[in-house]
C-alpha atoms as a PDB file:
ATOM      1  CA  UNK A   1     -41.555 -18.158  12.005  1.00  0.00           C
ATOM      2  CA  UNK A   2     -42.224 -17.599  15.667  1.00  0.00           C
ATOM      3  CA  UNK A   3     -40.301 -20.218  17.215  1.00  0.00           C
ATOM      4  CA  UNK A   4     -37.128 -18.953  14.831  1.00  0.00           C
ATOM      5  CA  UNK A   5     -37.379 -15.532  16.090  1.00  0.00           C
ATOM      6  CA  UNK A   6     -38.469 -16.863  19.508  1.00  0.00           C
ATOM      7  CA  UNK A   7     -34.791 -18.406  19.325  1.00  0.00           C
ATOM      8  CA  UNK A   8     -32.866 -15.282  17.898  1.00  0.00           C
ATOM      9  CA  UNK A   9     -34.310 -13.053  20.509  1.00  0.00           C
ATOM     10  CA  UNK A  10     -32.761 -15.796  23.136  1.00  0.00           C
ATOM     11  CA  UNK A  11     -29.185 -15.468  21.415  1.00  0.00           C
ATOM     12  CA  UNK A  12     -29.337 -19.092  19.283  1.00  0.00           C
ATOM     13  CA  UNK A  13     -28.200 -18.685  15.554  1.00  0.00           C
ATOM     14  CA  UNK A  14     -29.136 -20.180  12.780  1.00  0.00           C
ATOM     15  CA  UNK A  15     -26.911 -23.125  11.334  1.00  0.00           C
ATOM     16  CA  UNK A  16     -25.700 -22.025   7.721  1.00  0.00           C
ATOM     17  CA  UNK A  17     -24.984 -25.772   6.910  1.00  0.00           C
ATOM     18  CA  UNK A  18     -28.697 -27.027   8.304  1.00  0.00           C
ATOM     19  CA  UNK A  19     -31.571 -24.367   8.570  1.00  0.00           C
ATOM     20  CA  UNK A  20     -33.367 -26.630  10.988  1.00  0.00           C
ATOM     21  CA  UNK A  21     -30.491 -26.263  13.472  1.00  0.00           C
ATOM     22  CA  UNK A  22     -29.786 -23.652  15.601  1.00  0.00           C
ATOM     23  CA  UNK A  23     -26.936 -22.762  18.205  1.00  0.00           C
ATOM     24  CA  UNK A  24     -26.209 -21.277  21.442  1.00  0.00           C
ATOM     25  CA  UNK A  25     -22.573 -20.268  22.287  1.00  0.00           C
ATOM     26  CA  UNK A  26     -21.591 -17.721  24.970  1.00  0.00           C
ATOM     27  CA  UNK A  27     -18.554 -18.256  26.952  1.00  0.00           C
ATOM     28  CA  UNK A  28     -18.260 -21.992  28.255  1.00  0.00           C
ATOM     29  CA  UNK A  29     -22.265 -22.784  26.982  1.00  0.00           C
ATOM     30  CA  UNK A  30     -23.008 -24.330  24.457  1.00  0.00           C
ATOM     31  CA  UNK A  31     -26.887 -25.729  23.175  1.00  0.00           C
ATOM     32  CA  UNK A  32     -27.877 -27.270  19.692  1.00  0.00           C
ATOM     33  CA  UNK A  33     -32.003 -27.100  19.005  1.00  0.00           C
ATOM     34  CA  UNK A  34     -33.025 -29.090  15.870  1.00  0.00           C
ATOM     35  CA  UNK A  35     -36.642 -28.978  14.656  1.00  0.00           C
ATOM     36  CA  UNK A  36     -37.654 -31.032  11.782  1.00  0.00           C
ATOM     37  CA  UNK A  37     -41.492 -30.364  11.210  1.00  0.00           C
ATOM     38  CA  UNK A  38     -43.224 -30.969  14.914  1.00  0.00           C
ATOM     39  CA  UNK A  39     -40.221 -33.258  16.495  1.00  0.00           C
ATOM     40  CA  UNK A  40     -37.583 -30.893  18.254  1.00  0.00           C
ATOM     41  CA  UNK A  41     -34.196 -31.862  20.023  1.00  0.00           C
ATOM     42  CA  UNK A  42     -32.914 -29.731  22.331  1.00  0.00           C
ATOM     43  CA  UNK A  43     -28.590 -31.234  24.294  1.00  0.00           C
ATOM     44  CA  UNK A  44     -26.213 -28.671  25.317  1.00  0.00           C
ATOM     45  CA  UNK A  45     -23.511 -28.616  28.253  1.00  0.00           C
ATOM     46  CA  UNK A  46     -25.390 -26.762  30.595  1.00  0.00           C
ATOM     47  CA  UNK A  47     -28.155 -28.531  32.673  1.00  0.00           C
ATOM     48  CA  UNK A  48     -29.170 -25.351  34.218  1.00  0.00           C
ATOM     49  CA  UNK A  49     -28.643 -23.029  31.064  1.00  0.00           C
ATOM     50  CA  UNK A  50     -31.088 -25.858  29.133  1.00  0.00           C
ATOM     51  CA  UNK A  51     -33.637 -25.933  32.229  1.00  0.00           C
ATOM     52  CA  UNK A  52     -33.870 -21.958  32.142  1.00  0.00           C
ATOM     53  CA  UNK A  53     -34.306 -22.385  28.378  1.00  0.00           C
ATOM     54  CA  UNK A  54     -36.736 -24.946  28.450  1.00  0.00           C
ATOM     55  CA  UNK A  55     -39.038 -23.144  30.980  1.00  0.00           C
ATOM     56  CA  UNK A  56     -38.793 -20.007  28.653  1.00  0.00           C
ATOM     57  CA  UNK A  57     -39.688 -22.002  25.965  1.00  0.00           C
ATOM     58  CA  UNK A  58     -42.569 -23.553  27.703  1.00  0.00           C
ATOM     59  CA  UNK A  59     -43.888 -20.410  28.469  1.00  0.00           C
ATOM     60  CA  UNK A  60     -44.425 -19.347  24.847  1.00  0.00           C
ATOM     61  CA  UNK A  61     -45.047 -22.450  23.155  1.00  0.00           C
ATOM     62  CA  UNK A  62     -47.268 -26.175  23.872  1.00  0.00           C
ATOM     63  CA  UNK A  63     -44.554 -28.604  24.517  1.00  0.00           C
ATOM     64  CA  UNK A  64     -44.358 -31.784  25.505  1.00  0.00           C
ATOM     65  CA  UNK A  65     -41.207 -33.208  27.295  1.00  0.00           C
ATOM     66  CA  UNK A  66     -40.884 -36.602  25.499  1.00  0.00           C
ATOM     67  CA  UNK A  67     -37.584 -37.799  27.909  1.00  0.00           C
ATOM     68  CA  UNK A  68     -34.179 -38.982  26.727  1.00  0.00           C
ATOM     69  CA  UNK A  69     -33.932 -38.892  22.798  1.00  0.00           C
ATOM     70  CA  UNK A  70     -34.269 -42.613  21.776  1.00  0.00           C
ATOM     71  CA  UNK A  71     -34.949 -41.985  18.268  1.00  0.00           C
ATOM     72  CA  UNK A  72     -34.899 -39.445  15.709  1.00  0.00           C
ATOM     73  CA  UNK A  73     -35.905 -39.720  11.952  1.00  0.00           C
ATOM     74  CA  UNK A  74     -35.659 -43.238  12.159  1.00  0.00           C
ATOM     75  CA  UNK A  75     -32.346 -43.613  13.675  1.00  0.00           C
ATOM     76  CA  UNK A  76     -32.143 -45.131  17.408  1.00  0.00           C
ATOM     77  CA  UNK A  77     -29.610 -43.394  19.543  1.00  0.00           C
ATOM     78  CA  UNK A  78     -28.326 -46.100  22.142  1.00  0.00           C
ATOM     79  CA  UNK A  79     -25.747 -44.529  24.931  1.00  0.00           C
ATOM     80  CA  UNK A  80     -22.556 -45.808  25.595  1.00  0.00           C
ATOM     81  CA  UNK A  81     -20.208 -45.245  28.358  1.00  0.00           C
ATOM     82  CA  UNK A  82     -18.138 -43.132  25.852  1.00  0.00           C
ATOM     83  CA  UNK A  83     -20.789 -41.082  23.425  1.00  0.00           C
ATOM     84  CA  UNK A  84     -23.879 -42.211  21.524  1.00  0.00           C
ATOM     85  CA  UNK A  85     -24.357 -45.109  19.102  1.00  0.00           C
ATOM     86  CA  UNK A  86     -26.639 -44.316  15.963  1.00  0.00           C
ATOM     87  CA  UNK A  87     -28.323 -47.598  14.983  1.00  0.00           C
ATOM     88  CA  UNK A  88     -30.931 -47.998  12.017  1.00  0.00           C
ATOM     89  CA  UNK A  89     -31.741 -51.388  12.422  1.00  0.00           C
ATOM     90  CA  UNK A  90     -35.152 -51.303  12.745  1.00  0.00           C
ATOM     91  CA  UNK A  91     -35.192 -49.141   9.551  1.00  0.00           C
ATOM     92  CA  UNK A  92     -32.598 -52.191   7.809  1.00  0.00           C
ATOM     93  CA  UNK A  93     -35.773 -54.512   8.674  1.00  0.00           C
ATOM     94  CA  UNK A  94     -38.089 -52.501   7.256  1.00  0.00           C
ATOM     95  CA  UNK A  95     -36.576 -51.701   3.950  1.00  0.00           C
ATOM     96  CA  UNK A  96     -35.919 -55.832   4.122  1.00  0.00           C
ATOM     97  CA  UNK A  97     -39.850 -56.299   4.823  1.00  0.00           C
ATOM     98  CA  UNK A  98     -41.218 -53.982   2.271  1.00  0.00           C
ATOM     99  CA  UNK A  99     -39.317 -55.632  -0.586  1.00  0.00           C
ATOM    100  CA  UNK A 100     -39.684 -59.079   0.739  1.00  0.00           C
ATOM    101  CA  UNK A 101     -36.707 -59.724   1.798  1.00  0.00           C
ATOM    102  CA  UNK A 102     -36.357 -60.782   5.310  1.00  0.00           C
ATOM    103  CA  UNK A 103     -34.970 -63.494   4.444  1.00  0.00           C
ATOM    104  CA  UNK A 104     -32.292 -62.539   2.582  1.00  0.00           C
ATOM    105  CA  UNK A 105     -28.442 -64.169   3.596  1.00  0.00           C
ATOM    106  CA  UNK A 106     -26.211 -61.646   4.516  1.00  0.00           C
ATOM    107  CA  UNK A 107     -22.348 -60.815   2.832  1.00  0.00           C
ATOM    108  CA  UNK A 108     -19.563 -60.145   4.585  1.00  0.00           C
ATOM    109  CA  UNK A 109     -19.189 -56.806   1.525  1.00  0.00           C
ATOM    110  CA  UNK A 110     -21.962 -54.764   0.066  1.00  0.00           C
ATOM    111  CA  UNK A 111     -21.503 -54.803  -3.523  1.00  0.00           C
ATOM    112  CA  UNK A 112     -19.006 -56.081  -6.704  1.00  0.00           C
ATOM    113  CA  UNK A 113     -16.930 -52.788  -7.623  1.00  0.00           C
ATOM    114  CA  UNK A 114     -18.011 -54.205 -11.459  1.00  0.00           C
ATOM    115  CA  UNK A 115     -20.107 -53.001 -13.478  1.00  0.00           C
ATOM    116  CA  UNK A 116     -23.977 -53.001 -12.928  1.00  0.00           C
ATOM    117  CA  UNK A 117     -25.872 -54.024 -15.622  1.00  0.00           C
ATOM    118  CA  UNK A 118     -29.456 -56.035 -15.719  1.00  0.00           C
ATOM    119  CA  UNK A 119     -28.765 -59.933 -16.178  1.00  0.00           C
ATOM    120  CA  UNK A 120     -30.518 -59.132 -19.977  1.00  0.00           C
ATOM    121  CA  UNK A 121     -30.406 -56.107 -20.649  1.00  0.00           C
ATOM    122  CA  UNK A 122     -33.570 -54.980 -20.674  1.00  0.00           C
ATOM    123  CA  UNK A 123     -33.282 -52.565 -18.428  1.00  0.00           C
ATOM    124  CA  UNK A 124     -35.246 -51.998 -14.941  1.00  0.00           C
ATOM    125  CA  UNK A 125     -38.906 -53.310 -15.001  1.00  0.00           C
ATOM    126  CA  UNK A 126     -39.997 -50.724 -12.252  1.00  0.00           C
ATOM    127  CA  UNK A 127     -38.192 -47.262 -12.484  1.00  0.00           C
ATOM    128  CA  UNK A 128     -39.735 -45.935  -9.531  1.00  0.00           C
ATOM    129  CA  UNK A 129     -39.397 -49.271  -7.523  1.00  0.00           C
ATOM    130  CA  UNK A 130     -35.632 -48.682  -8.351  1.00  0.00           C
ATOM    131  CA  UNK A 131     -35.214 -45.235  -7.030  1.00  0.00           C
ATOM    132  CA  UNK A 132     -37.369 -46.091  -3.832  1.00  0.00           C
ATOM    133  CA  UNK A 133     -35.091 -48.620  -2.814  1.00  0.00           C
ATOM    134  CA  UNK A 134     -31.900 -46.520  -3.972  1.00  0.00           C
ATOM    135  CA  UNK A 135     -33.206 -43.432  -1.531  1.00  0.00           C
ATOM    136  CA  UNK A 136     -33.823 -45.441   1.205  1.00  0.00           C
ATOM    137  CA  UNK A 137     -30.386 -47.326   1.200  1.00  0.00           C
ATOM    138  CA  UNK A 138     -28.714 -43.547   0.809  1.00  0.00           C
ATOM    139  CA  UNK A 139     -30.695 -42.283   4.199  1.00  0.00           C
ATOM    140  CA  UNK A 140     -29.011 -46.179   5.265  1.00  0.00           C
ATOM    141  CA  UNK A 141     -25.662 -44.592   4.505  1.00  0.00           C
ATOM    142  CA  UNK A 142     -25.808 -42.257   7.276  1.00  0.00           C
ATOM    143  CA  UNK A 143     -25.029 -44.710   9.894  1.00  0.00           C
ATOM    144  CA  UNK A 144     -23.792 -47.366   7.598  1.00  0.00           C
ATOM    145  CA  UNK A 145     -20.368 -45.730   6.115  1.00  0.00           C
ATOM    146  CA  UNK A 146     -19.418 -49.689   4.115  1.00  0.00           C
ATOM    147  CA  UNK A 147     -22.556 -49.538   1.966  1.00  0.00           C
ATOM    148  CA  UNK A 148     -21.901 -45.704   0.406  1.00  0.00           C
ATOM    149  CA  UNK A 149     -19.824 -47.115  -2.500  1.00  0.00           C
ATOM    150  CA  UNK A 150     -22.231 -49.066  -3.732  1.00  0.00           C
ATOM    151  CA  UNK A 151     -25.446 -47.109  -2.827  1.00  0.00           C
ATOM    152  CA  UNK A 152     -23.136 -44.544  -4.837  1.00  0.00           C
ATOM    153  CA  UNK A 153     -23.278 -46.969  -8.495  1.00  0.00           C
ATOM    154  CA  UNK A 154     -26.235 -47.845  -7.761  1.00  0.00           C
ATOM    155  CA  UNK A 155     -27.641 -43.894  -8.219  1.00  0.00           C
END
């Protein structure tokens, strides 16, 4: 509760899509501060508006200065001369480790817009080993736009 009203008092508001985000705008300036549990990300357009923040920040709260954002909630952030790239490959091979499947062949398309059914019909011998794998291909989905459709039938 401090660091939100640490960040009212210092003219941010509070994202009504995303309650972890907050904004600065005043005329040309603009800053975006996310803070998901003890991570924080702090990019704006203002060096000197963000170093003046940052040192007011400081002052109030332990921080540590962690450099360039690399990765965030298990997505890399790679820059490019013309924006950011958003990668989860690393988290691909880990969902591929965990369910033994590193050496799986890749397909050129994620799925058969047919219906699923078990080869059986039996149904699903693990329930819960289902919906693990389902939620972590939907976090996929947020860098990986060609697997939603399927990801989508398969909920």
């Amino acid at each position: 509760m401090a660091l939100s009203s640490f960040l009212v008092s210092f003219r941010f508001r509070k994202s009504r899509a995303d309650y972890s985000l907050f904004i600065y705008q005043s005329d040309d300036i603009m800053a975006y501060f996310m803070v998901y549990v003890d991570d924080i990300i702090l990019t704006g357009n203002s060096p000197g508006f963000l170093r003046q923040f940052i040192e007011s920040l400081a002052a109030r709260f332990s921080l540590k200065d962690l450099g360039p954002l690399r990765h965030f909630l298990g997505i890399e952030l790679v820059p490019t001369p013309v924006g950011i790239f958003l990668s989860q490959a690393q988290y691909i091979t880990d969902i591929l480790k965990e369910f033994h499947m590193q050496d799986a062949k890749p397909i050129s398309t994620p799925g058969s817009a047919t219906e699923l059914h078990s080869d059986d019909g039996s149904g699903l011998a693990d329930g819960g080993l289902y919906r693990r794998v389902v939620g972590l291909l939907q976090y996929l989905s947020i860098t990986r736009p060609d697997v939603r459709f399927i990801v989508n039938r398969l909920s």
